[in-house]
C-alpha atoms as a PDB file:
ATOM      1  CA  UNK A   1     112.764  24.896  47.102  1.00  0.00           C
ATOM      2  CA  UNK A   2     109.506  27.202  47.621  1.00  0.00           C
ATOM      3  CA  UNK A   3     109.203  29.849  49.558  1.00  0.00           C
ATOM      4  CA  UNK A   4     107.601  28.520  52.962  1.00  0.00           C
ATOM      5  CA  UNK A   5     104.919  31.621  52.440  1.00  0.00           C
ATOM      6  CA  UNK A   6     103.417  30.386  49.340  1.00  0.00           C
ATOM      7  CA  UNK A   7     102.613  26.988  50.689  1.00  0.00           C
ATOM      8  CA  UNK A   8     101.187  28.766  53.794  1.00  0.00           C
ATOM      9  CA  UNK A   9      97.637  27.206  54.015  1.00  0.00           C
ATOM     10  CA  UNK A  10      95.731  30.273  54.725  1.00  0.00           C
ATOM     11  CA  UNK A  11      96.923  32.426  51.423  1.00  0.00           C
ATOM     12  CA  UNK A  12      93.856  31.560  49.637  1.00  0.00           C
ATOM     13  CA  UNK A  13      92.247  32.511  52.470  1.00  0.00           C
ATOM     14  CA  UNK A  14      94.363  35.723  53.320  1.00  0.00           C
ATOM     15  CA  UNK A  15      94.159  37.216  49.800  1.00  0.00           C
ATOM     16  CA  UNK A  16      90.594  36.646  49.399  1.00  0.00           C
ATOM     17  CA  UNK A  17      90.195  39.145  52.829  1.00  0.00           C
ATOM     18  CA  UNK A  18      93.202  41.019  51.459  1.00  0.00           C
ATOM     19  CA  UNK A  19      90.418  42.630  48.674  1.00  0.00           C
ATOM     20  CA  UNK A  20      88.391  44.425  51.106  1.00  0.00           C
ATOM     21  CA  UNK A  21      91.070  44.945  54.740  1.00  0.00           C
ATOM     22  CA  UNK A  22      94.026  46.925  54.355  1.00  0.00           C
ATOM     23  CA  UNK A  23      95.817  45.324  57.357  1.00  0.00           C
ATOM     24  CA  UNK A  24      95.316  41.764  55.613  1.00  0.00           C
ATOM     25  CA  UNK A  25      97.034  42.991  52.365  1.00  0.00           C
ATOM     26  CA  UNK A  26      99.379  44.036  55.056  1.00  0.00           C
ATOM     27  CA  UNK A  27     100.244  40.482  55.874  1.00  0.00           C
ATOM     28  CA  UNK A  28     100.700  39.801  52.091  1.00  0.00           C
ATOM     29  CA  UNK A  29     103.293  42.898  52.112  1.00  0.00           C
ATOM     30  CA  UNK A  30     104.933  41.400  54.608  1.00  0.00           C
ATOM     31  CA  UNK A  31     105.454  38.325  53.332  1.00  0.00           C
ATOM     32  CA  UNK A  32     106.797  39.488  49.645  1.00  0.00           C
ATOM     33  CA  UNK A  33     108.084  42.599  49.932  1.00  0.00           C
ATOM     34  CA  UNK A  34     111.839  41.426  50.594  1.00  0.00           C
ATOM     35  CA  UNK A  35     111.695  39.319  47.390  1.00  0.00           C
ATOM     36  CA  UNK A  36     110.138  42.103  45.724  1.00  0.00           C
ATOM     37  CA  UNK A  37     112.941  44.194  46.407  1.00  0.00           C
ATOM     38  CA  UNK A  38     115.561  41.784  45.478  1.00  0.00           C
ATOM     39  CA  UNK A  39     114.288  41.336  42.024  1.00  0.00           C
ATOM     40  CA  UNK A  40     113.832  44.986  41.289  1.00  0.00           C
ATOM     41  CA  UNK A  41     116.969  46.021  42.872  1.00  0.00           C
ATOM     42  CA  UNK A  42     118.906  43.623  40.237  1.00  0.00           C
ATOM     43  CA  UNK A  43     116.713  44.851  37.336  1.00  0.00           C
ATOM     44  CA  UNK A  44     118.122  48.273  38.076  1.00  0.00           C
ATOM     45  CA  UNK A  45     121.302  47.937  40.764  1.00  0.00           C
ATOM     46  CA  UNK A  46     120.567  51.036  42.600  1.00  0.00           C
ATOM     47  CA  UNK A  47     118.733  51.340  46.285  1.00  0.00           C
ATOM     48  CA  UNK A  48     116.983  54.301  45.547  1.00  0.00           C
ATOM     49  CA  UNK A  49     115.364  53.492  42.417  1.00  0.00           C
ATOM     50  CA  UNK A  50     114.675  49.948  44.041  1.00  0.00           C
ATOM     51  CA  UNK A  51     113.031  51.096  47.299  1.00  0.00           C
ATOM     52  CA  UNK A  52     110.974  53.742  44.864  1.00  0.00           C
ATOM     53  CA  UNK A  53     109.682  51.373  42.447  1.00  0.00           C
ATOM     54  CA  UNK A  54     108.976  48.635  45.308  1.00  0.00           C
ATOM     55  CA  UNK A  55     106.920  51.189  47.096  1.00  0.00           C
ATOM     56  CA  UNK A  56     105.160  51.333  43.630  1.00  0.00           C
ATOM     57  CA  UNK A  57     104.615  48.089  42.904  1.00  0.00           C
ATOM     58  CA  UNK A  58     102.739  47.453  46.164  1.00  0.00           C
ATOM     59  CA  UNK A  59     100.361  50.510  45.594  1.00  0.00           C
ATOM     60  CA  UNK A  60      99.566  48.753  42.665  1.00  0.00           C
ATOM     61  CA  UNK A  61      99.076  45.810  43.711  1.00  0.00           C
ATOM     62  CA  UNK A  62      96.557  47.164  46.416  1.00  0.00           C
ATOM     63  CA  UNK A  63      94.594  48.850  44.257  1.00  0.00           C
ATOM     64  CA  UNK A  64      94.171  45.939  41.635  1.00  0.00           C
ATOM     65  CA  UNK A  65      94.070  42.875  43.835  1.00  0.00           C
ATOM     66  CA  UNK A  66      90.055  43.132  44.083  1.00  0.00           C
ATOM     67  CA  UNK A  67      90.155  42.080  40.640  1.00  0.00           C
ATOM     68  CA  UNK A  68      93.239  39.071  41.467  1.00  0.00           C
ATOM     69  CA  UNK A  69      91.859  35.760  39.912  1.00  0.00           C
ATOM     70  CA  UNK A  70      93.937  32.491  40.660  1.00  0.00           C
ATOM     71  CA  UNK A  71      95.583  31.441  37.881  1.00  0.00           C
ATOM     72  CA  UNK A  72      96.877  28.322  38.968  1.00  0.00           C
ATOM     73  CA  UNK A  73     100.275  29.987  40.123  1.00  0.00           C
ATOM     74  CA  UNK A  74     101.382  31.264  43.115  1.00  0.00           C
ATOM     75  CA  UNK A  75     100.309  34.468  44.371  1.00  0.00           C
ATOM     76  CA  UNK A  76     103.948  35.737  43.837  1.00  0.00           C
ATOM     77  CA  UNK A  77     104.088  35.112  40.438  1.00  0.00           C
ATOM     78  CA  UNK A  78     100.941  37.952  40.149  1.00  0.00           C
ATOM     79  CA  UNK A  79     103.563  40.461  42.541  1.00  0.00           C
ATOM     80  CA  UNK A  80     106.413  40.008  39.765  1.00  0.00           C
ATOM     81  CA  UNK A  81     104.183  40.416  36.835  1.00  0.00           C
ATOM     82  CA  UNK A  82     103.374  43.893  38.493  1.00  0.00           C
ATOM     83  CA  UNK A  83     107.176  44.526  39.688  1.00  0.00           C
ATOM     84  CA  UNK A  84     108.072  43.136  35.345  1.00  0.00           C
ATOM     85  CA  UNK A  85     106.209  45.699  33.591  1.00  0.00           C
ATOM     86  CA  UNK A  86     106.717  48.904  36.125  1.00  0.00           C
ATOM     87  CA  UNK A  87     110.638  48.104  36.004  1.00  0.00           C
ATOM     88  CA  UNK A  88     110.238  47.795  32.122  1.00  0.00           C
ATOM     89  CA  UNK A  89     108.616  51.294  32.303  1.00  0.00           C
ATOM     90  CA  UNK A  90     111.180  52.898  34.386  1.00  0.00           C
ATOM     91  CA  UNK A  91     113.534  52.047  32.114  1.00  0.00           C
ATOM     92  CA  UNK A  92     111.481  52.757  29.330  1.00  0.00           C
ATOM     93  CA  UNK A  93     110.922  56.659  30.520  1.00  0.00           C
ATOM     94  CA  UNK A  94     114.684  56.971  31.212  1.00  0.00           C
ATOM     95  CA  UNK A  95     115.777  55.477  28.155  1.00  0.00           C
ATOM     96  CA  UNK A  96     118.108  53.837  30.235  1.00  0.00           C
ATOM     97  CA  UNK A  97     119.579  50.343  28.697  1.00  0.00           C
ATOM     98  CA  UNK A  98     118.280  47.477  30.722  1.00  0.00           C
ATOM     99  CA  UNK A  99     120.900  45.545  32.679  1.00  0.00           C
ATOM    100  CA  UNK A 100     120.739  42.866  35.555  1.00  0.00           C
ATOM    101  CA  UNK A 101     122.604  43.760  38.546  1.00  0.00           C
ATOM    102  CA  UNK A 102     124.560  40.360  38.910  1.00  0.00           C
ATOM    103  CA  UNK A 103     127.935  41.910  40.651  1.00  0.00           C
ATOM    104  CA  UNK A 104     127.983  38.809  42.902  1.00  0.00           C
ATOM    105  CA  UNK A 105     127.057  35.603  40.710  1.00  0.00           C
ATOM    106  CA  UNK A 106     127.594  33.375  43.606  1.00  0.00           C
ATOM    107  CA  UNK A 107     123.813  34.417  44.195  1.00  0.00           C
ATOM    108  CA  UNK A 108     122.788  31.944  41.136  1.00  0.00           C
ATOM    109  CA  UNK A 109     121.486  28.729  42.776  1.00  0.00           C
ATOM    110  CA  UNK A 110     122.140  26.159  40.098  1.00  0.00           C
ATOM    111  CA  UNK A 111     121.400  23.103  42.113  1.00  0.00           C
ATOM    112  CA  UNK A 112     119.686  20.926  39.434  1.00  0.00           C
ATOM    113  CA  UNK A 113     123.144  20.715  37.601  1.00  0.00           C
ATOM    114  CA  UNK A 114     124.555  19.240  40.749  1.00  0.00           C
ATOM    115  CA  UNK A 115     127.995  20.064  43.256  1.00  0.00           C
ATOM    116  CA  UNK A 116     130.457  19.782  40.159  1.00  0.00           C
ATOM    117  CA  UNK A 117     128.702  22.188  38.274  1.00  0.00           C
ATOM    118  CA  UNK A 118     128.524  24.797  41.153  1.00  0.00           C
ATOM    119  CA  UNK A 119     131.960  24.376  42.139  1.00  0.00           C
ATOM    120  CA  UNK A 120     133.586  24.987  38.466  1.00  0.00           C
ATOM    121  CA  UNK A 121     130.938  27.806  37.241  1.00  0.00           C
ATOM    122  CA  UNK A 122     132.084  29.720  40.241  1.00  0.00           C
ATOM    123  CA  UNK A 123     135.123  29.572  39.419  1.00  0.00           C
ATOM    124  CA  UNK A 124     134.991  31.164  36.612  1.00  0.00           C
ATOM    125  CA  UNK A 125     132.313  33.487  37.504  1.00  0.00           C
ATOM    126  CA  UNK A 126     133.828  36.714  36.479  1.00  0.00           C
ATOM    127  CA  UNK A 127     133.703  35.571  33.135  1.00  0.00           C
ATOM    128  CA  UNK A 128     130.545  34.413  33.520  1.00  0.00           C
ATOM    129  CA  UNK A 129     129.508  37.931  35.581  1.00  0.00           C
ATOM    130  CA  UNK A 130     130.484  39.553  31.972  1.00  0.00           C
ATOM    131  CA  UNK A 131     128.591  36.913  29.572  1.00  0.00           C
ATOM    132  CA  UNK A 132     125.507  37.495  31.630  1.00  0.00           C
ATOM    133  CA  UNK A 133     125.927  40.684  31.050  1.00  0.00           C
ATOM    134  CA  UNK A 134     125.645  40.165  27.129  1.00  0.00           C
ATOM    135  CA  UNK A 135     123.005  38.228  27.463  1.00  0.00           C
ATOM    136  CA  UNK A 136     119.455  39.973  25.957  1.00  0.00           C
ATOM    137  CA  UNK A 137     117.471  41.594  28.805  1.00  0.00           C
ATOM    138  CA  UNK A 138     115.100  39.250  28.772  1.00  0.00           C
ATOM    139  CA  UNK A 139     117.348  36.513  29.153  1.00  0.00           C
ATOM    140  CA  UNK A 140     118.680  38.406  32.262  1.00  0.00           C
ATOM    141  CA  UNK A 141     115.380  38.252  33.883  1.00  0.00           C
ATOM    142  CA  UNK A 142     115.421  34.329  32.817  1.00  0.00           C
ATOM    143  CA  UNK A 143     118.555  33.531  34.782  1.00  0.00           C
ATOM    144  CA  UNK A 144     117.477  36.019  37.793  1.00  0.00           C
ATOM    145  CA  UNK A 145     113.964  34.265  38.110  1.00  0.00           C
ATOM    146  CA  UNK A 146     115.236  30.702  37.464  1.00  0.00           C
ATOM    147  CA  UNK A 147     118.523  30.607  39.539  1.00  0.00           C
ATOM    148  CA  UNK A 148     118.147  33.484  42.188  1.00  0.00           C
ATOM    149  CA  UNK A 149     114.296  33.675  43.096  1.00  0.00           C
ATOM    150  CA  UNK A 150     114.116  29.906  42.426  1.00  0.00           C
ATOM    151  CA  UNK A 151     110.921  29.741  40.348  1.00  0.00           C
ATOM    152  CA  UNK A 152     109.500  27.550  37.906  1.00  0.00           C
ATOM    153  CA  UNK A 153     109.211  27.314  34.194  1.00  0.00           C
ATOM    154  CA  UNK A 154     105.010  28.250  34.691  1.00  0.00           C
ATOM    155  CA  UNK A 155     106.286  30.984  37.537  1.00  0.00           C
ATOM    156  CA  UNK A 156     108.311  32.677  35.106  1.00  0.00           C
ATOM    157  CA  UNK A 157     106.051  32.164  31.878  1.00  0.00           C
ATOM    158  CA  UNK A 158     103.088  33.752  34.031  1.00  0.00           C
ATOM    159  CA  UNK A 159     105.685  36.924  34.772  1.00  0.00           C
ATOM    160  CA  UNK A 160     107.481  37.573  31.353  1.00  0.00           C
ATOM    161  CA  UNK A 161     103.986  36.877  29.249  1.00  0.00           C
ATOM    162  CA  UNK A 162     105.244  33.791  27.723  1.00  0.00           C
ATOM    163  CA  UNK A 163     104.203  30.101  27.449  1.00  0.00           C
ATOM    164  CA  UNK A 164     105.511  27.697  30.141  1.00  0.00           C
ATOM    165  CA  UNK A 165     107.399  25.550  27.162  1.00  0.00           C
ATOM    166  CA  UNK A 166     108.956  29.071  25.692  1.00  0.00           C
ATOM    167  CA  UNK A 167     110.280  29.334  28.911  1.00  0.00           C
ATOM    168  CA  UNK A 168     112.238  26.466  28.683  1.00  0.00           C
ATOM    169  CA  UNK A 169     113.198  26.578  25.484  1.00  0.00           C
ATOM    170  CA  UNK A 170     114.657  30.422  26.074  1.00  0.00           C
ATOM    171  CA  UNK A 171     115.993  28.510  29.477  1.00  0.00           C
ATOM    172  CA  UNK A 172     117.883  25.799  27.690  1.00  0.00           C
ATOM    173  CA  UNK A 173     118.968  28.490  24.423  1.00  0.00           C
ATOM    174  CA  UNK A 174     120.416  30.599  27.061  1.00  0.00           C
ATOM    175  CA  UNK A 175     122.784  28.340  29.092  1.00  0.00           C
ATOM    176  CA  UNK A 176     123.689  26.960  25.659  1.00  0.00           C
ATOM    177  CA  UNK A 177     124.738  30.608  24.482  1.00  0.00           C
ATOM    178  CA  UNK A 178     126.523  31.081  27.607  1.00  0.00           C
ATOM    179  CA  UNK A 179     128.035  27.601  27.350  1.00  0.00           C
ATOM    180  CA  UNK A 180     128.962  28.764  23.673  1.00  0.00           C
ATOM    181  CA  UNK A 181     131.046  31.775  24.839  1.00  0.00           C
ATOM    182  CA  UNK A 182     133.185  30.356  27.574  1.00  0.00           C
ATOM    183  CA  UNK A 183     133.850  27.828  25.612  1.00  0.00           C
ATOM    184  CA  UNK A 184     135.291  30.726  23.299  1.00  0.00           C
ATOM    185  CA  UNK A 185     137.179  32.474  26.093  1.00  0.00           C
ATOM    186  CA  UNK A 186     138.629  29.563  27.418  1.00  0.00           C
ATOM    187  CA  UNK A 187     140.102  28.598  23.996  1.00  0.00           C
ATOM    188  CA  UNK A 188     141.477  32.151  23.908  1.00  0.00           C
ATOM    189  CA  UNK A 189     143.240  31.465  27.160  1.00  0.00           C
ATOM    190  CA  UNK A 190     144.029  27.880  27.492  1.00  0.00           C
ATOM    191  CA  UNK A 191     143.115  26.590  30.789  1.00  0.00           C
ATOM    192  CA  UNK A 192     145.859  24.052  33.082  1.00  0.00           C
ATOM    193  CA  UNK A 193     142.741  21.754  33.600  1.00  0.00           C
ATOM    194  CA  UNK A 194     140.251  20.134  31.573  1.00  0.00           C
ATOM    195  CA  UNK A 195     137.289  22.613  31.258  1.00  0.00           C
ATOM    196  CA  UNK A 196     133.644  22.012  32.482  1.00  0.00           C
ATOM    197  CA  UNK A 197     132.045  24.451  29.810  1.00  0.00           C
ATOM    198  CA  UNK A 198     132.932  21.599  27.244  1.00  0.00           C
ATOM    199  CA  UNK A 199     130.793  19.189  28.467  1.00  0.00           C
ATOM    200  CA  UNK A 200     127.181  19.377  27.616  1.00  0.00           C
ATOM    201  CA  UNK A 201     124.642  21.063  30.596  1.00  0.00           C
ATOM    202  CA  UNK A 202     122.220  18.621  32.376  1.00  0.00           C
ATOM    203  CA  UNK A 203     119.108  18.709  30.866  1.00  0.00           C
ATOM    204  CA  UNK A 204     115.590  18.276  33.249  1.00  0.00           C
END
């Protein structure tokens, strides 16, 4: 599902005026800054740093959008690029090791693998909570974009700097890796029913 904003028929319209008035960028803030927050606050799980960076992100983006060019993507995807590389830097100048804040997995949205596959993931989401964990940073961000900010494979491709088929082939690679290691910790501790990580994920 898209964000209702982003289909809103006067964006084009809004962030073309949004160049030159302050209290149309305004409206743009208004309408992004609570996703914007979300995402940074699980690239580094801590309010401060979130609300900070945020704040950041949006001066940014205020300053640069006279030179915003559509790209065929929605306007959000521009706001995340920003919010990517800032978070990347933060961590970057406090050599801190880059984590995604996923304390409550129930938060991914995994509705393309249908009820069954909900129902049994969050079951054992703990485990999964501590795979994701594992998981490369940039597979993090994959997982966060795909299943909690609900974007697509071009969405995410335009954020992280990659090609909108690398996307899904990291997309697919990961859930296999996860897949891979539950598999593993289930055979470590034998389950009473038949396990869901042993069947294959859906593919699109």
């Amino acid at each position: 599902m898209r964000n209702k904003t982003e289909d809103a028929p006067d964006e084009p319209a809004l962030i073309q005026r949004a160049k030159t008035d302050p209290e149309a960028f305004g409206e743009l803030y208004e309408r992004y800054v609570d996703r914007i927050y979300k995402y940074v606050y699980y690239r580094t799980g801590n309010v401060a740093d979130a609300e900070d960076l945020t704040a950041r992100i949006f001066e940014r983006a205020m300053n640069h959008i006279a030179n915003y060019q559509d790209q065929g993507v929605p306007f959000s995807a521009w706001l995340y690029r920003i919010a990517h590389n800032l978070v990347a830097n933060w961590h970057r100048d406090h050599s801190r090791r880059t984590f995604l804040a996923l304390d409550d997995v129930s938060q991914l949205t995994m509705t393309d693998h249908g009820p069954e596959f909900v129902a049994q993931l969050m079951e054992d989401k703990e485990a999964l909570r501590e795979s994701i964990s594992r998981l490369p940073v940039d597979r993090q961000e994959l997982l966060m974009l795909k299943f909690i900010e609900r974007l697509s494979n071009a969405e995410i491709g335009e954020i992280m700097g990659r090609s909108e088929g690398a996307i899904k082939s990291l997309y697919h690679r990961t859930l296999l890796s996860l897949r891979e290691e539950l598999v593993g910790l289930e055979t470590e501790v034998p389950s009473r029913r038949p396990s869901f990580f042993r069947r294959p994920f859906g593919r699109k």
